[in-house]
Protein backbone atom coordinates (compact mmCIF):
# COMPACT_ATOMS: atom_id res chain seq x y z
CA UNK A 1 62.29 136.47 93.79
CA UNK A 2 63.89 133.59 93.03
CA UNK A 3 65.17 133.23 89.27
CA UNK A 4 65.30 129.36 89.18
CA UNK A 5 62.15 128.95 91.18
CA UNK A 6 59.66 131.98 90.70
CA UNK A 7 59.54 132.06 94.56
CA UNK A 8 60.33 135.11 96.84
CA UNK A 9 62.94 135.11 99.26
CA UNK A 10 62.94 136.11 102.89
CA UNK A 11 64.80 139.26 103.38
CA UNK A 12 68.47 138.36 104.35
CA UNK A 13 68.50 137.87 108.44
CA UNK A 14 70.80 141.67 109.65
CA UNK A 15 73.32 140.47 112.61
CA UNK A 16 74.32 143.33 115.00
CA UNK A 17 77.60 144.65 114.48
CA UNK A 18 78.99 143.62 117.35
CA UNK A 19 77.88 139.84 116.98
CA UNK A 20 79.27 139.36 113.50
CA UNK A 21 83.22 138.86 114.30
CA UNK A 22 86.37 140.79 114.17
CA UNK A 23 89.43 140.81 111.85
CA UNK A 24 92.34 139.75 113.15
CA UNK A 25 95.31 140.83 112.11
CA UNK A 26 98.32 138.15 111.85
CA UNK A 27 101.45 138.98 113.91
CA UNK A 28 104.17 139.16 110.73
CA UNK A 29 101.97 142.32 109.11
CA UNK A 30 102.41 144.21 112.39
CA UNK A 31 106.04 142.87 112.46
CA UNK A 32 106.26 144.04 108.70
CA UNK A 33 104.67 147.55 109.31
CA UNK A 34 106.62 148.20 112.14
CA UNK A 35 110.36 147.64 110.56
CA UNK A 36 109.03 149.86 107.87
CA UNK A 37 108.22 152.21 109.66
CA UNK A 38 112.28 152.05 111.53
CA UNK A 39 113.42 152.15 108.31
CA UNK A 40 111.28 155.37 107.57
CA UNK A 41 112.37 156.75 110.61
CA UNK A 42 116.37 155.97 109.41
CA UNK A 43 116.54 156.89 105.73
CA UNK A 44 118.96 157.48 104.89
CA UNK A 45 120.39 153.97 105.85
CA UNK A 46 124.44 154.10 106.32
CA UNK A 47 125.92 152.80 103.78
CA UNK A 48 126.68 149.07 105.14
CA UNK A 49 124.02 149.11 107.94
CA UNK A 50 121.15 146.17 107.83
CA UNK A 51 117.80 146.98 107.32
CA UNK A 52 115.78 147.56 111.06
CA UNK A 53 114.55 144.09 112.01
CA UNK A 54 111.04 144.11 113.93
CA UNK A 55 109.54 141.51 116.15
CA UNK A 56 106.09 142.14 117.37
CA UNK A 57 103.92 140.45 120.04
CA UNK A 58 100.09 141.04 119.83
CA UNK A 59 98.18 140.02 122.90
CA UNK A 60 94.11 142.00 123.19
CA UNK A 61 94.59 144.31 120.25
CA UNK A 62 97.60 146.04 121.90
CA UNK A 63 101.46 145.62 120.34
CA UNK A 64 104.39 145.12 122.05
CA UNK A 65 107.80 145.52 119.38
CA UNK A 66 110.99 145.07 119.75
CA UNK A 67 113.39 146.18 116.91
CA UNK A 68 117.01 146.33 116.10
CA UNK A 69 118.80 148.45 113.84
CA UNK A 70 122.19 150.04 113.11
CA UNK A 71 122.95 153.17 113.59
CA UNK A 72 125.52 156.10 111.56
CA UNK A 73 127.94 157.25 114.20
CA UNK A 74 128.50 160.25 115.35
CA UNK A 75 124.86 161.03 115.63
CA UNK A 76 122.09 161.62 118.40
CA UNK A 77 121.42 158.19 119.45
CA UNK A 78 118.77 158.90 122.01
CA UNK A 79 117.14 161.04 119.20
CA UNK A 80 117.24 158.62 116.76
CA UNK A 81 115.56 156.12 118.95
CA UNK A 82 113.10 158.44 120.01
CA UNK A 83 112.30 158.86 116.60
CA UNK A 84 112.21 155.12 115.80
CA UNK A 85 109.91 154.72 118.74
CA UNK A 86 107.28 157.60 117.82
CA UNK A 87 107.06 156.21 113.97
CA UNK A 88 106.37 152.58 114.63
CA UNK A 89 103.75 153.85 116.86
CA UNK A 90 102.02 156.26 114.76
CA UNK A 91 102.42 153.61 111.48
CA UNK A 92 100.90 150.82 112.97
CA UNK A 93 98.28 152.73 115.09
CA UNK A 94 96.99 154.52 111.66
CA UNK A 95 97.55 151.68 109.47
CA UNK A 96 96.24 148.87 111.34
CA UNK A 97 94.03 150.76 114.22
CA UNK A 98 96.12 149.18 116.72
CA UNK A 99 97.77 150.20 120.32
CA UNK A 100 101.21 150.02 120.58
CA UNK A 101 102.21 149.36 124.14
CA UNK A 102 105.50 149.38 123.79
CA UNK A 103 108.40 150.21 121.38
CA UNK A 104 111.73 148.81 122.61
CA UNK A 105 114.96 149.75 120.23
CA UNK A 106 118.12 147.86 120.40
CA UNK A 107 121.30 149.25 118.49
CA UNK A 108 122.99 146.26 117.14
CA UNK A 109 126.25 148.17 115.38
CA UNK A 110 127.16 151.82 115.26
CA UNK A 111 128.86 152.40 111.28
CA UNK A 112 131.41 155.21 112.14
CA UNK A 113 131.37 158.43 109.29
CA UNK A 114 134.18 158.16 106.79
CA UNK A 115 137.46 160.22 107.87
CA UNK A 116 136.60 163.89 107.42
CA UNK A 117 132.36 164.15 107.54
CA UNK A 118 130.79 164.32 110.92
């Protein structure tokens, strides 16, 4: 019933789920979510190395990102990538529901260990 009017309303019209739109989710949170993620992945940072820098293309709810970062040196490389690769993907897939297609890494600058640690 109406407050203003002393009238009854008609029940409010129920769309189907599937007709009432979708969220879409703007290409600099995925970009955001994913360099977190590197830098999770990382930590700790060396001590003059950039934070990881994500781009991310989203084209039918599937993620394609590219990120650079710097590396310590001596260390695994592949292994560190691999790890890179496996925690964007499992961030952004929890966190925003999303596929990721594709997780390219690109080492921009190895920092080498001060004399005597390895």
């Amino acid at each position: 019933m109406s407050a203003e009017t002393g009238t009854l309303r008609p029940p409010p019209v129920r769309v189907p789920a599937g007709e009432r739109g979708a969220t879409r989710i703007a290409d600099r949170v995925v970009t955001k979510i994913a360099a977190q993620a590197a830098r999770e992945a990382l930590a700790p940072l060396p001590g003059e190395a950039a934070a990881p820098h994500a781009t991310v293309v989203v084209r039918h709810g599937a993620a394609r990102v590219h990120v650079r970062l710097d590396l310590a040196y001596p260390c695994d490389i592949g292994a560190r990538c691999a790890a890179v690769r496996r925690q964007v993907t499992e961030r952004v897939g929890a966190l925003l529901d999303m596929e990721v297609s594709e997780v390219a890494v690109r080492v921009e600058r190895l920092h080498p260990a001060p004399y005597g640690r390895a």
